[in-house]
PDB file of N, CA and C in Angstrom:
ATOM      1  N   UNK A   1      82.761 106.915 102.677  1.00  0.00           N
ATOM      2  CA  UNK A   1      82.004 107.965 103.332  1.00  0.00           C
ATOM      3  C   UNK A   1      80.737 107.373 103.926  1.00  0.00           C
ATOM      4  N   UNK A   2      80.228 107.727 104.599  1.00  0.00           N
ATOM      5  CA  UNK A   2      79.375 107.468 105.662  1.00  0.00           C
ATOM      6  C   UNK A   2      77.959 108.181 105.295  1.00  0.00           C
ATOM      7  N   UNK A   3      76.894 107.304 105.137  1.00  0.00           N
ATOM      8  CA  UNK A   3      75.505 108.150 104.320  1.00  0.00           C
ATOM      9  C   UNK A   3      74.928 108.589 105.817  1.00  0.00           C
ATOM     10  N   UNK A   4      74.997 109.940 106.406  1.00  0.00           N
ATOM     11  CA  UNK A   4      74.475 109.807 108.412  1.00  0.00           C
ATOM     12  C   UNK A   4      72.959 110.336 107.103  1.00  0.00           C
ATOM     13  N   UNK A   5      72.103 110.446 107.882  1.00  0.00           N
ATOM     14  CA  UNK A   5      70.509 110.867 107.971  1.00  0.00           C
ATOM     15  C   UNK A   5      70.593 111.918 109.106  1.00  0.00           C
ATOM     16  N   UNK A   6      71.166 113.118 109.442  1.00  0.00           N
ATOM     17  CA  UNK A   6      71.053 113.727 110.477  1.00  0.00           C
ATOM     18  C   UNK A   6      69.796 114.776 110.576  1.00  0.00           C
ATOM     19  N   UNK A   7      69.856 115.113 111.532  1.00  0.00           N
ATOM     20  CA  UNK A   7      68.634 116.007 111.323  1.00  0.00           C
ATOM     21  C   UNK A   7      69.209 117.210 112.929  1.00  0.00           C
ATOM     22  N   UNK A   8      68.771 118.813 112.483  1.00  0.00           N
ATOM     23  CA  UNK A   8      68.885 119.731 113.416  1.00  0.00           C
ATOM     24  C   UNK A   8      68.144 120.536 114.278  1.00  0.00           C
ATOM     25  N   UNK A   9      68.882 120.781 115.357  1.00  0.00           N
ATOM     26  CA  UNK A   9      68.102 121.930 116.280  1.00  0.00           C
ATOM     27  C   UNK A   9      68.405 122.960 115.992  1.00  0.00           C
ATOM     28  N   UNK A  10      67.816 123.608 116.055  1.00  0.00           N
ATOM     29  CA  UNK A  10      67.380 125.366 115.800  1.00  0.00           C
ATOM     30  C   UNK A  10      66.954 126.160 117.256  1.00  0.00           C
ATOM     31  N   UNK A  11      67.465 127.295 117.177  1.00  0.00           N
ATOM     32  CA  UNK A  11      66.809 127.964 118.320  1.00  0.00           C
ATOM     33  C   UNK A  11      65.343 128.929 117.351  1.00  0.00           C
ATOM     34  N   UNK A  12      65.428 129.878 118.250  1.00  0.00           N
ATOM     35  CA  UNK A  12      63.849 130.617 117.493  1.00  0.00           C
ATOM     36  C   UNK A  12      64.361 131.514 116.666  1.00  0.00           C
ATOM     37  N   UNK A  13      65.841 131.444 115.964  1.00  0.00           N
ATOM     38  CA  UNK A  13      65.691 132.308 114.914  1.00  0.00           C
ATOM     39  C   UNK A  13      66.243 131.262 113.510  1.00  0.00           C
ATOM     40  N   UNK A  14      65.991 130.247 113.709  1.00  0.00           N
ATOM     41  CA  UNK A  14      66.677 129.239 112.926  1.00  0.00           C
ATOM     42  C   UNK A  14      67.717 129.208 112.465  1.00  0.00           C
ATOM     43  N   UNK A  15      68.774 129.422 113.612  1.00  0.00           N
ATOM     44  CA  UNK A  15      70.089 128.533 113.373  1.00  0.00           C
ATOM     45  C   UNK A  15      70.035 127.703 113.686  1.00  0.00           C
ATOM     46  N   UNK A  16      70.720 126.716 113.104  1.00  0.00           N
ATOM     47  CA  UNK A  16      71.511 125.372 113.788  1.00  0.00           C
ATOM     48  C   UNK A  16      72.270 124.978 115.528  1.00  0.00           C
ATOM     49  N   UNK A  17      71.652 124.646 116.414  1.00  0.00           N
ATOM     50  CA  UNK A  17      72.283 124.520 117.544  1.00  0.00           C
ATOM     51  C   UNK A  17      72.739 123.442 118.145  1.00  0.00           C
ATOM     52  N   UNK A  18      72.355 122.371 117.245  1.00  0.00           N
ATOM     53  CA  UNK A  18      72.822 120.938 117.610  1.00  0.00           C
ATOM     54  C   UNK A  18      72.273 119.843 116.465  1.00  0.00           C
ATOM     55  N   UNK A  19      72.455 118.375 116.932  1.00  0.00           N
ATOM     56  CA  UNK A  19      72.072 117.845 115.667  1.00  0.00           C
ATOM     57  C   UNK A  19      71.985 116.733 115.887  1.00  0.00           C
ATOM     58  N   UNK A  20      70.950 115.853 115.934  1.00  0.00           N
ATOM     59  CA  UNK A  20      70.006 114.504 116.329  1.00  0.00           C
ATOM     60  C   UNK A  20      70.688 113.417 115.107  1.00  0.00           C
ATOM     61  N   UNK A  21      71.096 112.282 115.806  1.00  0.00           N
ATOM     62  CA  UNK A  21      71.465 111.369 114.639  1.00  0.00           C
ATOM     63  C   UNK A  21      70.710 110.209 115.234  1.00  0.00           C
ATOM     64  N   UNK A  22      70.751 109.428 114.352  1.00  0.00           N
ATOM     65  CA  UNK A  22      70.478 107.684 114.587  1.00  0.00           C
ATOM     66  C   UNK A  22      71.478 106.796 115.401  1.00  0.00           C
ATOM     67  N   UNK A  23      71.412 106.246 116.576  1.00  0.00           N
ATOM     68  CA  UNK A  23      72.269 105.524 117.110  1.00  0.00           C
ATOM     69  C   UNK A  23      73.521 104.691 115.985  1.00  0.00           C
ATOM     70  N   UNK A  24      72.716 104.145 115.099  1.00  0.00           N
ATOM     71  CA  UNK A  24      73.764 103.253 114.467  1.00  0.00           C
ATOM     72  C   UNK A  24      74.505 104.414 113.478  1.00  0.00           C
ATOM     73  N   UNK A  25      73.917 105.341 113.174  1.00  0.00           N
ATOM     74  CA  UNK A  25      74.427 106.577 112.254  1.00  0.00           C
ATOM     75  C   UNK A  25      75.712 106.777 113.484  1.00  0.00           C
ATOM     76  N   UNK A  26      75.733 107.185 114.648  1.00  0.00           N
ATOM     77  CA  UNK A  26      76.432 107.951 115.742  1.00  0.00           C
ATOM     78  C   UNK A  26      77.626 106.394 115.755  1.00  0.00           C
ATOM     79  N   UNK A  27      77.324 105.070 115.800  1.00  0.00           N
ATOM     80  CA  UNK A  27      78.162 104.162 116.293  1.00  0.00           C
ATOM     81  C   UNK A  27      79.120 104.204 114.937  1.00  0.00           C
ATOM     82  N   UNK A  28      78.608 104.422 113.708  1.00  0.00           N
ATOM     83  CA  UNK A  28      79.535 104.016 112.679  1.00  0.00           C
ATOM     84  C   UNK A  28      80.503 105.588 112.430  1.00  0.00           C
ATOM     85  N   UNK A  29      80.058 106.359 112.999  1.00  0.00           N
ATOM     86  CA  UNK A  29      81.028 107.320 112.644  1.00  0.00           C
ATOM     87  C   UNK A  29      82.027 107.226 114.134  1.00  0.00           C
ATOM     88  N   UNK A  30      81.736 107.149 115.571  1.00  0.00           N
ATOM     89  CA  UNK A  30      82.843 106.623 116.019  1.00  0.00           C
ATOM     90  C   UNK A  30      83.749 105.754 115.526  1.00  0.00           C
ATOM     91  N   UNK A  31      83.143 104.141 114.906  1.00  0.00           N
ATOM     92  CA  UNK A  31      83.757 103.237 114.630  1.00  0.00           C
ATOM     93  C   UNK A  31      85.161 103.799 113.205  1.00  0.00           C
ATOM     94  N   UNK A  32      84.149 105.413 112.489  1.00  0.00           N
ATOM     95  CA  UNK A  32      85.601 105.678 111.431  1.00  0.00           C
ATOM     96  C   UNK A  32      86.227 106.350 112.157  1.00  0.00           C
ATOM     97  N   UNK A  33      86.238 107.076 113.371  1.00  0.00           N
ATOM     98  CA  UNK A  33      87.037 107.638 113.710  1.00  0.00           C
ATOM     99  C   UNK A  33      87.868 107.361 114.397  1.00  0.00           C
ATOM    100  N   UNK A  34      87.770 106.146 115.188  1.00  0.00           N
ATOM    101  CA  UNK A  34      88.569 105.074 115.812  1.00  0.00           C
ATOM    102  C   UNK A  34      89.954 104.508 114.993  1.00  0.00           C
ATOM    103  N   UNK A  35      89.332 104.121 113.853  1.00  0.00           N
ATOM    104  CA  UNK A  35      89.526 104.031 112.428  1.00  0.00           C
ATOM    105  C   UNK A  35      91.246 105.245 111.904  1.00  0.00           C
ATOM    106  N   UNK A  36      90.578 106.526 111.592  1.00  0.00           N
ATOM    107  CA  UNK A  36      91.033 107.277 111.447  1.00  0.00           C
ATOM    108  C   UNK A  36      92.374 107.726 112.280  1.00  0.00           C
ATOM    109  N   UNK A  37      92.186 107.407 113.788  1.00  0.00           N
ATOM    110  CA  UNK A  37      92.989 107.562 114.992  1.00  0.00           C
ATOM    111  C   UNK A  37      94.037 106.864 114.615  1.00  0.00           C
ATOM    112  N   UNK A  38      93.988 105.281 114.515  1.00  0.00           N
ATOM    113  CA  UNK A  38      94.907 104.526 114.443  1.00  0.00           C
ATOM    114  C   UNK A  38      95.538 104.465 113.346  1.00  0.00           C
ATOM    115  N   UNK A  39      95.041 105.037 112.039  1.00  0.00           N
ATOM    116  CA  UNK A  39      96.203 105.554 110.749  1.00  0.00           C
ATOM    117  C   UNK A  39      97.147 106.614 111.055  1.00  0.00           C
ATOM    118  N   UNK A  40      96.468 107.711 111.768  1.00  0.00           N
ATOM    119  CA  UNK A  40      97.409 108.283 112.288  1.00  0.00           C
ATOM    120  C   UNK A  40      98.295 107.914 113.292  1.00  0.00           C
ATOM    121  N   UNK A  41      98.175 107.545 114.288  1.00  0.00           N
ATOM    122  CA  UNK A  41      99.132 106.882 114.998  1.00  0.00           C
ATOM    123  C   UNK A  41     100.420 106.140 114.343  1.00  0.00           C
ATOM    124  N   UNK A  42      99.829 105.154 113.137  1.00  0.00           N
ATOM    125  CA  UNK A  42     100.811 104.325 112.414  1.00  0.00           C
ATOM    126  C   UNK A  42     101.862 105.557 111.526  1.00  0.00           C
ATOM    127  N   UNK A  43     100.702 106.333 111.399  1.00  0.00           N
ATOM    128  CA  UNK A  43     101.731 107.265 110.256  1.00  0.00           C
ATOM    129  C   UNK A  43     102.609 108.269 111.311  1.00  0.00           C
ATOM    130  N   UNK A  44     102.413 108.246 111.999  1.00  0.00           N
ATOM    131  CA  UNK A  44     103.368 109.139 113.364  1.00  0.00           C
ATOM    132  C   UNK A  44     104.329 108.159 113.941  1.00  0.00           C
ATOM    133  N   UNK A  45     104.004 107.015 113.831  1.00  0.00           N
ATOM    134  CA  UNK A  45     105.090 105.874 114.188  1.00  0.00           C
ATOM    135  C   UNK A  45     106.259 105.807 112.989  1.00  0.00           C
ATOM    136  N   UNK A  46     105.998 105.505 111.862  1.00  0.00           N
ATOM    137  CA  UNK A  46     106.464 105.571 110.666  1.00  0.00           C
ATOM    138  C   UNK A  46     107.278 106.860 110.639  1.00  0.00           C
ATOM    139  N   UNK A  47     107.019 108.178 110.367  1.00  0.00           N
ATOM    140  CA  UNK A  47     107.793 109.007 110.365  1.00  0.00           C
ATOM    141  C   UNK A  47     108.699 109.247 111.900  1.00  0.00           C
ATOM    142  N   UNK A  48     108.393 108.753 112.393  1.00  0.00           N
ATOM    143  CA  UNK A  48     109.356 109.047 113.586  1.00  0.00           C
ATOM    144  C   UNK A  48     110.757 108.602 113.540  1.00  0.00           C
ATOM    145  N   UNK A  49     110.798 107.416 112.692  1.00  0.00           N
ATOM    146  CA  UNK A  49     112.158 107.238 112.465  1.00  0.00           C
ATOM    147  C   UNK A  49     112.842 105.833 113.181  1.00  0.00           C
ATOM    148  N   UNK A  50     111.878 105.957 114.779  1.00  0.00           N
ATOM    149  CA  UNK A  50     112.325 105.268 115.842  1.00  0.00           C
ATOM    150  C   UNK A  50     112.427 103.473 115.553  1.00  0.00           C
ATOM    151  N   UNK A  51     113.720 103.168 115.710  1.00  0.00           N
ATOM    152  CA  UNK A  51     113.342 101.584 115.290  1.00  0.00           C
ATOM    153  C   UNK A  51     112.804 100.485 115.366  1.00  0.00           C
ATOM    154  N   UNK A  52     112.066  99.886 114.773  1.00  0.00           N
ATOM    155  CA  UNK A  52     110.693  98.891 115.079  1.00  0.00           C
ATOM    156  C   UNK A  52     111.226  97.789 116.094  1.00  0.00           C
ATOM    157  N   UNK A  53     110.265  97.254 116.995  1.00  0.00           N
ATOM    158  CA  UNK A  53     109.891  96.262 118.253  1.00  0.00           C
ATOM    159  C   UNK A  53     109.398  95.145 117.561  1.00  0.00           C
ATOM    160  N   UNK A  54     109.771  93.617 117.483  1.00  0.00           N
ATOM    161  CA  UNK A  54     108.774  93.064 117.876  1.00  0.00           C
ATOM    162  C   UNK A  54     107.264  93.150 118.356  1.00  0.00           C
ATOM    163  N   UNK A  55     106.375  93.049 118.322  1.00  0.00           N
ATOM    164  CA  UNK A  55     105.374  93.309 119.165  1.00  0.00           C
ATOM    165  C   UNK A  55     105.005  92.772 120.565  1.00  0.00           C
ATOM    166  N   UNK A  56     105.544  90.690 120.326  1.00  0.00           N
ATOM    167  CA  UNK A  56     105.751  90.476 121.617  1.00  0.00           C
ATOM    168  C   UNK A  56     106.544  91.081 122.290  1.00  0.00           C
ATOM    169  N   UNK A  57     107.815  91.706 121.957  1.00  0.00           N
ATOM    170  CA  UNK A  57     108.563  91.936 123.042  1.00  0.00           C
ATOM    171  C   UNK A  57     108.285  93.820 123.636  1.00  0.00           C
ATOM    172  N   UNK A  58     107.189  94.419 122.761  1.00  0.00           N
ATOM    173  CA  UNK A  58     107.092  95.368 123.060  1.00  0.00           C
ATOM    174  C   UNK A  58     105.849  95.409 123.976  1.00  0.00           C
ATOM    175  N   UNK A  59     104.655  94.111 124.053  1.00  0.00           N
ATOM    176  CA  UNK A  59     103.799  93.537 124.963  1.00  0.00           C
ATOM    177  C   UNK A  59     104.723  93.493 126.397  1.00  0.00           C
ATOM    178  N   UNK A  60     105.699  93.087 126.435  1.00  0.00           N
ATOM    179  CA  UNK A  60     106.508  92.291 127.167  1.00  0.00           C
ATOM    180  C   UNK A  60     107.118  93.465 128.247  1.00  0.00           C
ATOM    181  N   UNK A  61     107.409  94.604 127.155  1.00  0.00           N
ATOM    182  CA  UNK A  61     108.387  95.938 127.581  1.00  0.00           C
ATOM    183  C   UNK A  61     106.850  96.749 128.675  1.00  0.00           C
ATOM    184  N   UNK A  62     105.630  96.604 128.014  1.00  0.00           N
ATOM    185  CA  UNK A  62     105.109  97.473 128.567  1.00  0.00           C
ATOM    186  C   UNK A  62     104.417  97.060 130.006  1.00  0.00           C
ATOM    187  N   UNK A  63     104.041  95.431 129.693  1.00  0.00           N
ATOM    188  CA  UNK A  63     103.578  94.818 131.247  1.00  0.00           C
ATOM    189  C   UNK A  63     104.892  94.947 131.987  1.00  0.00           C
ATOM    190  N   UNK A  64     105.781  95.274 132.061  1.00  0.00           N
ATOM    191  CA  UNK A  64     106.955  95.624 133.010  1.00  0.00           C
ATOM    192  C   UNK A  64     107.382  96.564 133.452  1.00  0.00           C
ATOM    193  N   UNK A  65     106.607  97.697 132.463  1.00  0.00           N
ATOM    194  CA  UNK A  65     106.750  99.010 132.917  1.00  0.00           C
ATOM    195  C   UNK A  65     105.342  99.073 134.250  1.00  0.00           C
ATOM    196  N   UNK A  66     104.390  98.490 133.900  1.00  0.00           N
ATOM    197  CA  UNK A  66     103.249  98.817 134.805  1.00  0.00           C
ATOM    198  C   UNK A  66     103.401  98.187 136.374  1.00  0.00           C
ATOM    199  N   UNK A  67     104.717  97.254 136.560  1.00  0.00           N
ATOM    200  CA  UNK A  67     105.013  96.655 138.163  1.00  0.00           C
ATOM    201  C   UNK A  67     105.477  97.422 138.690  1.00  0.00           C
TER     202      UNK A  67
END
């Protein structure tokens, strides 16, 4: 888990309307969610069933799709 230091905006009746972080606070929670993306992906690959590639040759499959 991720310790952020955040801190909030309020309008004039004090709710919450947004919320100020620290650059490196803001880079490390992209960096888990980047993170997060690509477990899922693997776990959507995995249950799919579909049968595994090489990787070179699936490098190989996709620069050939792009000519």
């Amino acid at each position: 888990m991720i310790d952020v230091k955040e801190r909030y905006i309020t309008d004039e009746k004090g709710n919450r309307t947004g919320v100020l972080l620290d650059i490196d606070d803001y880079n490390k929670i992209l960096d888990e969610l980047e993170e997060l993306y690509s477990i899922r992906a693997y776990d959507a690959a995995k249950a799919s069933g579909d049968e595994a590639i090489p990787f070179e040759e699936a490098v190989t499959e996709i620069e050939s799709s792009r000519k």
